[in-house]
ModelCIF file with pLDDT and N, C-alpha, C, O atoms, coordinates in Angstrom:
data_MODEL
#
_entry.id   MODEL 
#
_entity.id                         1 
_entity.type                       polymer 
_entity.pdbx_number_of_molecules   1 
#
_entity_poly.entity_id                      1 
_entity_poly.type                           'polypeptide(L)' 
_entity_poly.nstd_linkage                   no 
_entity_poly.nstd_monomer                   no 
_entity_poly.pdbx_seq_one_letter_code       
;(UNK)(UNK)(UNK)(UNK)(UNK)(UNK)(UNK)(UNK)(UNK)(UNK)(UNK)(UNK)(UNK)(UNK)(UNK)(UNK)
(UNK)(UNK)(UNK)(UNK)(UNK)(UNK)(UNK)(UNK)(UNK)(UNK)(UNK)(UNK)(UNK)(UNK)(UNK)(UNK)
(UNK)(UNK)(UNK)(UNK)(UNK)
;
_entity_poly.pdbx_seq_one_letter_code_can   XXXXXXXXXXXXXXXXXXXXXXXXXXXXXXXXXXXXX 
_entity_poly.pdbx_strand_id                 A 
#
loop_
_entity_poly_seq.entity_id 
_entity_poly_seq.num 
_entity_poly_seq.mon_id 
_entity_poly_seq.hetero 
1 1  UNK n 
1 2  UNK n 
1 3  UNK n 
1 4  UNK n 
1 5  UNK n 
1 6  UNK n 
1 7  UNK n 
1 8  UNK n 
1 9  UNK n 
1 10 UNK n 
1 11 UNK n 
1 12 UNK n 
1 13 UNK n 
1 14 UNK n 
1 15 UNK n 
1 16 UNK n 
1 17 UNK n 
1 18 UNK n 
1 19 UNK n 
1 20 UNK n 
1 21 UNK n 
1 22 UNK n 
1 23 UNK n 
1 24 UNK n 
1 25 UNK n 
1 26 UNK n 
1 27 UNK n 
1 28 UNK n 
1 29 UNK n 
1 30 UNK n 
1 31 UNK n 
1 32 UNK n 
1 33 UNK n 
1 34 UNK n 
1 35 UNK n 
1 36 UNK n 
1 37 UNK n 
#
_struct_asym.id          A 
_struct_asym.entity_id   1 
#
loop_
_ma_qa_metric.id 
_ma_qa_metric.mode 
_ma_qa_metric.name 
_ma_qa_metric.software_group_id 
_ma_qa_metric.type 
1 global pLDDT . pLDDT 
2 local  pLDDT . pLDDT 
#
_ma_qa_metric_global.metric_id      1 
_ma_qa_metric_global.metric_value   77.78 
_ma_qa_metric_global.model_id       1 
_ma_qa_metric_global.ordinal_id     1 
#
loop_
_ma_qa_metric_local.label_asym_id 
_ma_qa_metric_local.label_comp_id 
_ma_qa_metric_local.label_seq_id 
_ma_qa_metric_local.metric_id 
_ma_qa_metric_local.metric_value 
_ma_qa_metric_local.model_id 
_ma_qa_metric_local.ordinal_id 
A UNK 1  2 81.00 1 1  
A UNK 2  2 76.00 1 2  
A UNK 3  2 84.00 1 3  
A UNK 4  2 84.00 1 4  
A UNK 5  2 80.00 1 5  
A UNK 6  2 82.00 1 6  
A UNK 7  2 81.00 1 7  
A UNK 8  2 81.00 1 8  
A UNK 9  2 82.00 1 9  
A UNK 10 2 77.00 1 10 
A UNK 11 2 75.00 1 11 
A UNK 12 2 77.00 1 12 
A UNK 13 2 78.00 1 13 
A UNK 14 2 83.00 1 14 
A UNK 15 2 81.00 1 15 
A UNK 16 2 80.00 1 16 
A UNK 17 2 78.00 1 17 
A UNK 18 2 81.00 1 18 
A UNK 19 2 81.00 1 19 
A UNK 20 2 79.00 1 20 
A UNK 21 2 82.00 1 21 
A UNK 22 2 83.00 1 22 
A UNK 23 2 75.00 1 23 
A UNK 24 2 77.00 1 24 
A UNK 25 2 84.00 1 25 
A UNK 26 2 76.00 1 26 
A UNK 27 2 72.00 1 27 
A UNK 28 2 77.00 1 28 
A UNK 29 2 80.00 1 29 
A UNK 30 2 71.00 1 30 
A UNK 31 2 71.00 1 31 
A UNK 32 2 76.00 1 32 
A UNK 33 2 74.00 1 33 
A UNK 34 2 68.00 1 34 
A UNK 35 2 70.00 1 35 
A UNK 36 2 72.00 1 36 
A UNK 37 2 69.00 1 37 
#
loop_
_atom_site.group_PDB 
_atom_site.id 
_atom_site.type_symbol 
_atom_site.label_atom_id 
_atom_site.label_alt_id 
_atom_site.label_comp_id 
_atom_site.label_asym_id 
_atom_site.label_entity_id 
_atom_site.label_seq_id 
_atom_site.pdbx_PDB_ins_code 
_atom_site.Cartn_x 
_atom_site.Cartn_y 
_atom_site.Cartn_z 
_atom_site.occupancy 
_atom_site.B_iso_or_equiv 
_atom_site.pdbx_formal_charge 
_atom_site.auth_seq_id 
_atom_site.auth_comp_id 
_atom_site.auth_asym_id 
_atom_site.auth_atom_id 
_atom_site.pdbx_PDB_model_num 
ATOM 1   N N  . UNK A 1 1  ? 0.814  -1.218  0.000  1.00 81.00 ? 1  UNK A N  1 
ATOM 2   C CA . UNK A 1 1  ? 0.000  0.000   0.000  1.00 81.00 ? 1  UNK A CA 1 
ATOM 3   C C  . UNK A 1 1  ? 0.842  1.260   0.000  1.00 81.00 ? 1  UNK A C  1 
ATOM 4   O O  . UNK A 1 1  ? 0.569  2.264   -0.658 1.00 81.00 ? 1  UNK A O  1 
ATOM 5   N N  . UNK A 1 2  ? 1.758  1.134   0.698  1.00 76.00 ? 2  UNK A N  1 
ATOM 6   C CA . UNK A 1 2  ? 2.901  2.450   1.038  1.00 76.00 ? 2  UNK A CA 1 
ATOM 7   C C  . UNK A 1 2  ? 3.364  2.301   -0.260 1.00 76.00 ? 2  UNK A C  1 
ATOM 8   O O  . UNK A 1 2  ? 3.232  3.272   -1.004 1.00 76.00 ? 2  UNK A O  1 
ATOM 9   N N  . UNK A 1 3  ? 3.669  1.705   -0.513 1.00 84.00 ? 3  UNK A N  1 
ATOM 10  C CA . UNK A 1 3  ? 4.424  1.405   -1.793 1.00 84.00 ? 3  UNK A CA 1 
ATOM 11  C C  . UNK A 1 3  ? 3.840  1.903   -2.940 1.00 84.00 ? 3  UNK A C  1 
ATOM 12  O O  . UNK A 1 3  ? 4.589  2.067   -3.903 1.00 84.00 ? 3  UNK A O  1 
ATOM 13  N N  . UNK A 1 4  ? 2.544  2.210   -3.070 1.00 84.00 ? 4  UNK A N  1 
ATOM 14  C CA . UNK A 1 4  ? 1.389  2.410   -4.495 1.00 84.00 ? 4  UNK A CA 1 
ATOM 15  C C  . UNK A 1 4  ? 1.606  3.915   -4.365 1.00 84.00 ? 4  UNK A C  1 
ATOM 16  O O  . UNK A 1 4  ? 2.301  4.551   -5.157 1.00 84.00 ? 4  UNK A O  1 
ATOM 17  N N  . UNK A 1 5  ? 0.865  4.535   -3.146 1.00 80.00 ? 5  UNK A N  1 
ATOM 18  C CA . UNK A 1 5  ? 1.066  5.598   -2.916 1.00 80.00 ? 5  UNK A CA 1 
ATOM 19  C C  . UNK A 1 5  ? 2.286  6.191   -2.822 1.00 80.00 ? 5  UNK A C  1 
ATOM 20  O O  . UNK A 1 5  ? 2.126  7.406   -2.931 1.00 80.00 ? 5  UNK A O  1 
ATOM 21  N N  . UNK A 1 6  ? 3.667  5.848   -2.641 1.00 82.00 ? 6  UNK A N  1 
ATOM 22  C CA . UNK A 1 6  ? 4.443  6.443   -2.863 1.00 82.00 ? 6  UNK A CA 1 
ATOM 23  C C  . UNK A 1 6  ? 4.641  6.634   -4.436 1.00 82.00 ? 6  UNK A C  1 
ATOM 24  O O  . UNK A 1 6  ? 5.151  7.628   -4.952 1.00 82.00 ? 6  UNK A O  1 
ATOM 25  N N  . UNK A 1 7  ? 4.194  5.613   -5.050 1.00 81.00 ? 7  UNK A N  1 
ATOM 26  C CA . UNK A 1 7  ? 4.426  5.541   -6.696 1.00 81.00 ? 7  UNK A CA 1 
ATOM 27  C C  . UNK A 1 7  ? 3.320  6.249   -7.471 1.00 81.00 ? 7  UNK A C  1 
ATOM 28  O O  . UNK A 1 7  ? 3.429  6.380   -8.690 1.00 81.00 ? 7  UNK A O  1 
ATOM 29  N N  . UNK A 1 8  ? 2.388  6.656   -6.889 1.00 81.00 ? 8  UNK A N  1 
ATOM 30  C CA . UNK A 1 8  ? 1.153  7.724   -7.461 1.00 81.00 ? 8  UNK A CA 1 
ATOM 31  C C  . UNK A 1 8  ? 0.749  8.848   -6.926 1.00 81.00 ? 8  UNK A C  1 
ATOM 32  O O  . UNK A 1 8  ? -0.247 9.358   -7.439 1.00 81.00 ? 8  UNK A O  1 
ATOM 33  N N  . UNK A 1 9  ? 1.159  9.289   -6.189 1.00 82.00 ? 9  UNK A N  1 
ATOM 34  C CA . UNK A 1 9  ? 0.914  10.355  -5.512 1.00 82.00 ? 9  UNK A CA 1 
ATOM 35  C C  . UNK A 1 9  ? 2.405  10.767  -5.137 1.00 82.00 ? 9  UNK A C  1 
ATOM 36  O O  . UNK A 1 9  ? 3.286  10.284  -4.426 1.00 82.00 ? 9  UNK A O  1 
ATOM 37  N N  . UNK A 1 10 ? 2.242  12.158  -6.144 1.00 77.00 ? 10 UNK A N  1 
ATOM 38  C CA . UNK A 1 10 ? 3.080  13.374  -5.635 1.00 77.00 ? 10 UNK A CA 1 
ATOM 39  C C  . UNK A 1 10 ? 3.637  13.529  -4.343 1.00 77.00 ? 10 UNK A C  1 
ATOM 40  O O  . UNK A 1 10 ? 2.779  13.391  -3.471 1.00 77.00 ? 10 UNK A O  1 
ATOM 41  N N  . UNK A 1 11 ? 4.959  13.807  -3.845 1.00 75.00 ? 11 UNK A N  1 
ATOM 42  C CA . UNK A 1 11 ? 5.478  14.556  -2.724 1.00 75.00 ? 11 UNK A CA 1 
ATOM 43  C C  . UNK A 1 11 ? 5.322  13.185  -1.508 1.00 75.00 ? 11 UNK A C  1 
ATOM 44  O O  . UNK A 1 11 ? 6.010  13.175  -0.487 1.00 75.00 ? 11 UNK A O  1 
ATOM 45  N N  . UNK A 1 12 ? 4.485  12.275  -1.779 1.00 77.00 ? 12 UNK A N  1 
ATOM 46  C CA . UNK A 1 12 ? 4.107  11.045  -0.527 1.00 77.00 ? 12 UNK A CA 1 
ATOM 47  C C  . UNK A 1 12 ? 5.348  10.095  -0.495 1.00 77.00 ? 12 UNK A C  1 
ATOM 48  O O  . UNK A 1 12 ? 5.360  9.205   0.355  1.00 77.00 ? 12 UNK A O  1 
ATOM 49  N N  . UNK A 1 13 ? 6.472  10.236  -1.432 1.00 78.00 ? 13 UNK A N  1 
ATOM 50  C CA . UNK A 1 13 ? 7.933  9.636   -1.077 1.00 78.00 ? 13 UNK A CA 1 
ATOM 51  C C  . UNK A 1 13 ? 8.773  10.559  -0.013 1.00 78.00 ? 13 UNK A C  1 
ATOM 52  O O  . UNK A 1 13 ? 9.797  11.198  -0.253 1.00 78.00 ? 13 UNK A O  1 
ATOM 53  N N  . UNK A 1 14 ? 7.994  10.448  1.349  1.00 83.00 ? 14 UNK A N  1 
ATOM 54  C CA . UNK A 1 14 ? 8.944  10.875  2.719  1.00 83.00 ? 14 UNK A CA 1 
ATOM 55  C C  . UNK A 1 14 ? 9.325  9.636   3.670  1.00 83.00 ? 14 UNK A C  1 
ATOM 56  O O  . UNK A 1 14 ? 8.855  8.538   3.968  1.00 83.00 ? 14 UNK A O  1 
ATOM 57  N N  . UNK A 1 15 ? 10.589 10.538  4.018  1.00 81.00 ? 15 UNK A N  1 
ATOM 58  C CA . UNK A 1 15 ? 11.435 9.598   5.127  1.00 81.00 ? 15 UNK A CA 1 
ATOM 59  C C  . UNK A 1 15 ? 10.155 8.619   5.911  1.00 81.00 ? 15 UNK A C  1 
ATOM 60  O O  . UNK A 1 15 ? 10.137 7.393   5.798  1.00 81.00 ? 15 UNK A O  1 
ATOM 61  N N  . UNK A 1 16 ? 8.984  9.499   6.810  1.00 80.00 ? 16 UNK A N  1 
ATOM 62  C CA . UNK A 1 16 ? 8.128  8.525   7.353  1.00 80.00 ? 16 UNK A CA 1 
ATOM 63  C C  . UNK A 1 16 ? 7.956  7.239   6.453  1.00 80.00 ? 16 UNK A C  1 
ATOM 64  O O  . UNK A 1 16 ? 8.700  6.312   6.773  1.00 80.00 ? 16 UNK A O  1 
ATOM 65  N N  . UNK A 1 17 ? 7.082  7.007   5.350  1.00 78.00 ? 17 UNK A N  1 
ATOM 66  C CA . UNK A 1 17 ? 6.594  5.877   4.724  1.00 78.00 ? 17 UNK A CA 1 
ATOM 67  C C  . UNK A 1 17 ? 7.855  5.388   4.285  1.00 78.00 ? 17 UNK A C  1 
ATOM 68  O O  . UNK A 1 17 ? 7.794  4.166   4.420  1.00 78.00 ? 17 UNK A O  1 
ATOM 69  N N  . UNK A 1 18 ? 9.165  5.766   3.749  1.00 81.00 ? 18 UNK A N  1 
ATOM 70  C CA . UNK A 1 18 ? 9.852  5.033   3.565  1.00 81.00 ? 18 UNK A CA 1 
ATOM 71  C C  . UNK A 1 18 ? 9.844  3.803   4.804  1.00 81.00 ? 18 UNK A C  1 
ATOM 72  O O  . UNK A 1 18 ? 9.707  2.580   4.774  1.00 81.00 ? 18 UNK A O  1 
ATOM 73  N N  . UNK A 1 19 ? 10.089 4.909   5.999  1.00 81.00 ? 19 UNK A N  1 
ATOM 74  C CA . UNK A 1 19 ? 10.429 4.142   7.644  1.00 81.00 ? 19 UNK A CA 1 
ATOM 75  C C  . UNK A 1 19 ? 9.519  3.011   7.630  1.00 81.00 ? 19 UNK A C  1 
ATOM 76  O O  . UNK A 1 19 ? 10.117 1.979   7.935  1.00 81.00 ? 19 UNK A O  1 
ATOM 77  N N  . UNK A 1 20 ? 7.914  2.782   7.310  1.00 79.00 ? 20 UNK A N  1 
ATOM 78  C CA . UNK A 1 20 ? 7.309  2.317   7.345  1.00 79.00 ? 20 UNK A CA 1 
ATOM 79  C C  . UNK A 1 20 ? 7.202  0.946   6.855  1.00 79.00 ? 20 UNK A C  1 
ATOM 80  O O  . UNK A 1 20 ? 6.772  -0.027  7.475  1.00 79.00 ? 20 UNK A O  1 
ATOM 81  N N  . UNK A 1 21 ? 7.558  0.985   5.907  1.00 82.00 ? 21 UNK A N  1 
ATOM 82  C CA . UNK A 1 21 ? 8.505  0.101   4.545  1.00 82.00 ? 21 UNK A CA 1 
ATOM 83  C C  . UNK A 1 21 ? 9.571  -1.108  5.221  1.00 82.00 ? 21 UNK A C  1 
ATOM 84  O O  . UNK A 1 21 ? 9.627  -2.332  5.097  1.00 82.00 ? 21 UNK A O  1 
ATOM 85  N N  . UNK A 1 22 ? 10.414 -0.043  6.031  1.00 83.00 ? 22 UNK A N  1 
ATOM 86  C CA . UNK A 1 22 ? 11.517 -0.720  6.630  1.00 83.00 ? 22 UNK A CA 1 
ATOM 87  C C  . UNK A 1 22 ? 11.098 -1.495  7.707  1.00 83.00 ? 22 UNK A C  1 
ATOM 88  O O  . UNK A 1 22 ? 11.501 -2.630  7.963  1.00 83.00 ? 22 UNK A O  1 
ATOM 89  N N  . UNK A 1 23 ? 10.101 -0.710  8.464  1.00 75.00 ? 23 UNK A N  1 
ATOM 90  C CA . UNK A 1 23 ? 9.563  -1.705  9.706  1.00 75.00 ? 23 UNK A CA 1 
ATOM 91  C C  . UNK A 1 23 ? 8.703  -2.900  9.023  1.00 75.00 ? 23 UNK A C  1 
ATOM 92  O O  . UNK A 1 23 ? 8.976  -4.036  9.412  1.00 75.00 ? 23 UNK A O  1 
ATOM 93  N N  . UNK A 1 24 ? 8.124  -2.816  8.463  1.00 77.00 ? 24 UNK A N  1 
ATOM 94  C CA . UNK A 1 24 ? 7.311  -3.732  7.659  1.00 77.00 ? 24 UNK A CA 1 
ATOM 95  C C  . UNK A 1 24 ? 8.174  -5.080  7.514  1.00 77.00 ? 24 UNK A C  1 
ATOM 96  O O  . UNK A 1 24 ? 8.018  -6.228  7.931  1.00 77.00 ? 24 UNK A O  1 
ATOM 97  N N  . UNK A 1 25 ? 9.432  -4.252  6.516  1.00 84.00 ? 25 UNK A N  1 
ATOM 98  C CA . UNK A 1 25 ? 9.744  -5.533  5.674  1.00 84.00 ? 25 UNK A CA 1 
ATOM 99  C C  . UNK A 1 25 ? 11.140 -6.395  7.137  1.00 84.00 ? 25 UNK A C  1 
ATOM 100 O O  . UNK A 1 25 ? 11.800 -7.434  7.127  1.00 84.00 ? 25 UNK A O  1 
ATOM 101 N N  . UNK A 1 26 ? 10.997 -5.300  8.110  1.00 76.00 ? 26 UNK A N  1 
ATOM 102 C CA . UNK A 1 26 ? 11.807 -6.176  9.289  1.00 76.00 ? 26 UNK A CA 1 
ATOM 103 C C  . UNK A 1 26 ? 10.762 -7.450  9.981  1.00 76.00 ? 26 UNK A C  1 
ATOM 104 O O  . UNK A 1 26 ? 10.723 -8.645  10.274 1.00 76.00 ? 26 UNK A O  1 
ATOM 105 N N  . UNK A 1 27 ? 10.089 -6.347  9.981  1.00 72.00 ? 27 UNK A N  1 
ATOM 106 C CA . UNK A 1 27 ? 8.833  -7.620  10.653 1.00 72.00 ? 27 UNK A CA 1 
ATOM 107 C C  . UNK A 1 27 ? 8.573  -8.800  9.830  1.00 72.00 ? 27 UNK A C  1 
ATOM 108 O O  . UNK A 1 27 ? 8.360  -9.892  10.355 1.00 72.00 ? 27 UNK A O  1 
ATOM 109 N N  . UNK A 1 28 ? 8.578  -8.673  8.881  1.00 77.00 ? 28 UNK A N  1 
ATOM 110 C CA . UNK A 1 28 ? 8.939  -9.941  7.879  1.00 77.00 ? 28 UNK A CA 1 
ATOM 111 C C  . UNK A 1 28 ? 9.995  -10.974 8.413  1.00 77.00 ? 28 UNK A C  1 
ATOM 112 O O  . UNK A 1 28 ? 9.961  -12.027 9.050  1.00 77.00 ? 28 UNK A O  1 
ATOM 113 N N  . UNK A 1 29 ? 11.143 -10.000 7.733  1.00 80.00 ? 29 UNK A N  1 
ATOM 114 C CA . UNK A 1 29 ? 12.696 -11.105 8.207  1.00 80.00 ? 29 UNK A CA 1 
ATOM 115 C C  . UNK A 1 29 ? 12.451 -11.429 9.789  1.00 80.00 ? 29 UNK A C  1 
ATOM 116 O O  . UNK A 1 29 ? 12.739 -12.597 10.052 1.00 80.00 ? 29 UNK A O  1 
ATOM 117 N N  . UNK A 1 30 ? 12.030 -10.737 10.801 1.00 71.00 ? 30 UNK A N  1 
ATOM 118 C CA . UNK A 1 30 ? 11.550 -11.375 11.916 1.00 71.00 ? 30 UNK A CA 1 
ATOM 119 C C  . UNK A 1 30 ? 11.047 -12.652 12.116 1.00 71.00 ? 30 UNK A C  1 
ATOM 120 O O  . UNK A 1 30 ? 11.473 -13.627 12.736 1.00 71.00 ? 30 UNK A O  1 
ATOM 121 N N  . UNK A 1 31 ? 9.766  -12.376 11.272 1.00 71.00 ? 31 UNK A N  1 
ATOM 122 C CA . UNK A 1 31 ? 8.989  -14.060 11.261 1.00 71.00 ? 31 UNK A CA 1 
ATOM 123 C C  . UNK A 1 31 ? 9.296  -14.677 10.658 1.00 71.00 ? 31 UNK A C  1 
ATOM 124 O O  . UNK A 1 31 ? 8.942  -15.715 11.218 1.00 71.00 ? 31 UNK A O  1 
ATOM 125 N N  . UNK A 1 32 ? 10.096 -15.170 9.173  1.00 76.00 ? 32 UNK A N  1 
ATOM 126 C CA . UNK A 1 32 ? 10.808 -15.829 8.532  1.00 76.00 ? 32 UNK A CA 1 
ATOM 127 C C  . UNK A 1 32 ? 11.918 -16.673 9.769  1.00 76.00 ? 32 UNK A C  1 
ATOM 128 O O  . UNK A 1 32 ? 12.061 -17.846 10.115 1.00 76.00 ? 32 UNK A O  1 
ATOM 129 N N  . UNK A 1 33 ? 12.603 -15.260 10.192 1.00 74.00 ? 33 UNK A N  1 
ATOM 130 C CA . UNK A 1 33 ? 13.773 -15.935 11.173 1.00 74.00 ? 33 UNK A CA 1 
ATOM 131 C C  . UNK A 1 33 ? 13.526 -16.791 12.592 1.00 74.00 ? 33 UNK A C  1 
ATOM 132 O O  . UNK A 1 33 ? 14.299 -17.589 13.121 1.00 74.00 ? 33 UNK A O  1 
ATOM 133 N N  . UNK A 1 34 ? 12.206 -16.370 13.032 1.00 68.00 ? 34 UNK A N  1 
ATOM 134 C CA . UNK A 1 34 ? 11.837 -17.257 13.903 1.00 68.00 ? 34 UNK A CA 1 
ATOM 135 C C  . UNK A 1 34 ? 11.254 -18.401 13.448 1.00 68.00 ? 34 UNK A C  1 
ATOM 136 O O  . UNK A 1 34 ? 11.246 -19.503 13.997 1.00 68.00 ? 34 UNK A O  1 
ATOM 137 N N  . UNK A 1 35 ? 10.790 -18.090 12.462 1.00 70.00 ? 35 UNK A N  1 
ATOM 138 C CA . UNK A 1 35 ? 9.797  -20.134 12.289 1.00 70.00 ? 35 UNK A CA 1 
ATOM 139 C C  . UNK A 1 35 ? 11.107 -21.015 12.037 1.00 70.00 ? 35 UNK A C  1 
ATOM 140 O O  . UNK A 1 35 ? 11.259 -22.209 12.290 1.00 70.00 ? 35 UNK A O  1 
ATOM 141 N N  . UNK A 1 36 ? 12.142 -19.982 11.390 1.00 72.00 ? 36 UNK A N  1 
ATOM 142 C CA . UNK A 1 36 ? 13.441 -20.797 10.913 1.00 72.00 ? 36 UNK A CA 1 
ATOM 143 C C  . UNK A 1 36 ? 14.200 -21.664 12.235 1.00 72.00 ? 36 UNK A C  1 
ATOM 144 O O  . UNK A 1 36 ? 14.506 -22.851 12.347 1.00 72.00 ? 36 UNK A O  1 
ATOM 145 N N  . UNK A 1 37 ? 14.355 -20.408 13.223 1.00 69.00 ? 37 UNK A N  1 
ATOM 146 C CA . UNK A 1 37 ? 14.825 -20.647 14.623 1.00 69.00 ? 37 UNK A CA 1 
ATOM 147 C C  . UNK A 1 37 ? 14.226 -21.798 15.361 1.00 69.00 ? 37 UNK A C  1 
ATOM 148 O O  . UNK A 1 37 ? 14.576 -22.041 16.516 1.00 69.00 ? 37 UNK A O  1 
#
């Protein structure tokens, strides 16, 4: 979703939603790394 809107809408590529992005895709490698664990 962050991702669309950063790609269609004007000026909405800021540091926040980037950040958002990053927490996201940690929380990912998180749960990947625990089911792995």
């Amino acid at each position: 979703g962050y991702a669309e809107v950063m790609r269609d809408i004007p000026g909405e590529n800021t540091p926040e939603n980037v950040q958002i992005i990053i927490d996201e895709t940690e929380r990912l490698t998180s749960l990947v790394n625990d089911v792995l664990d």
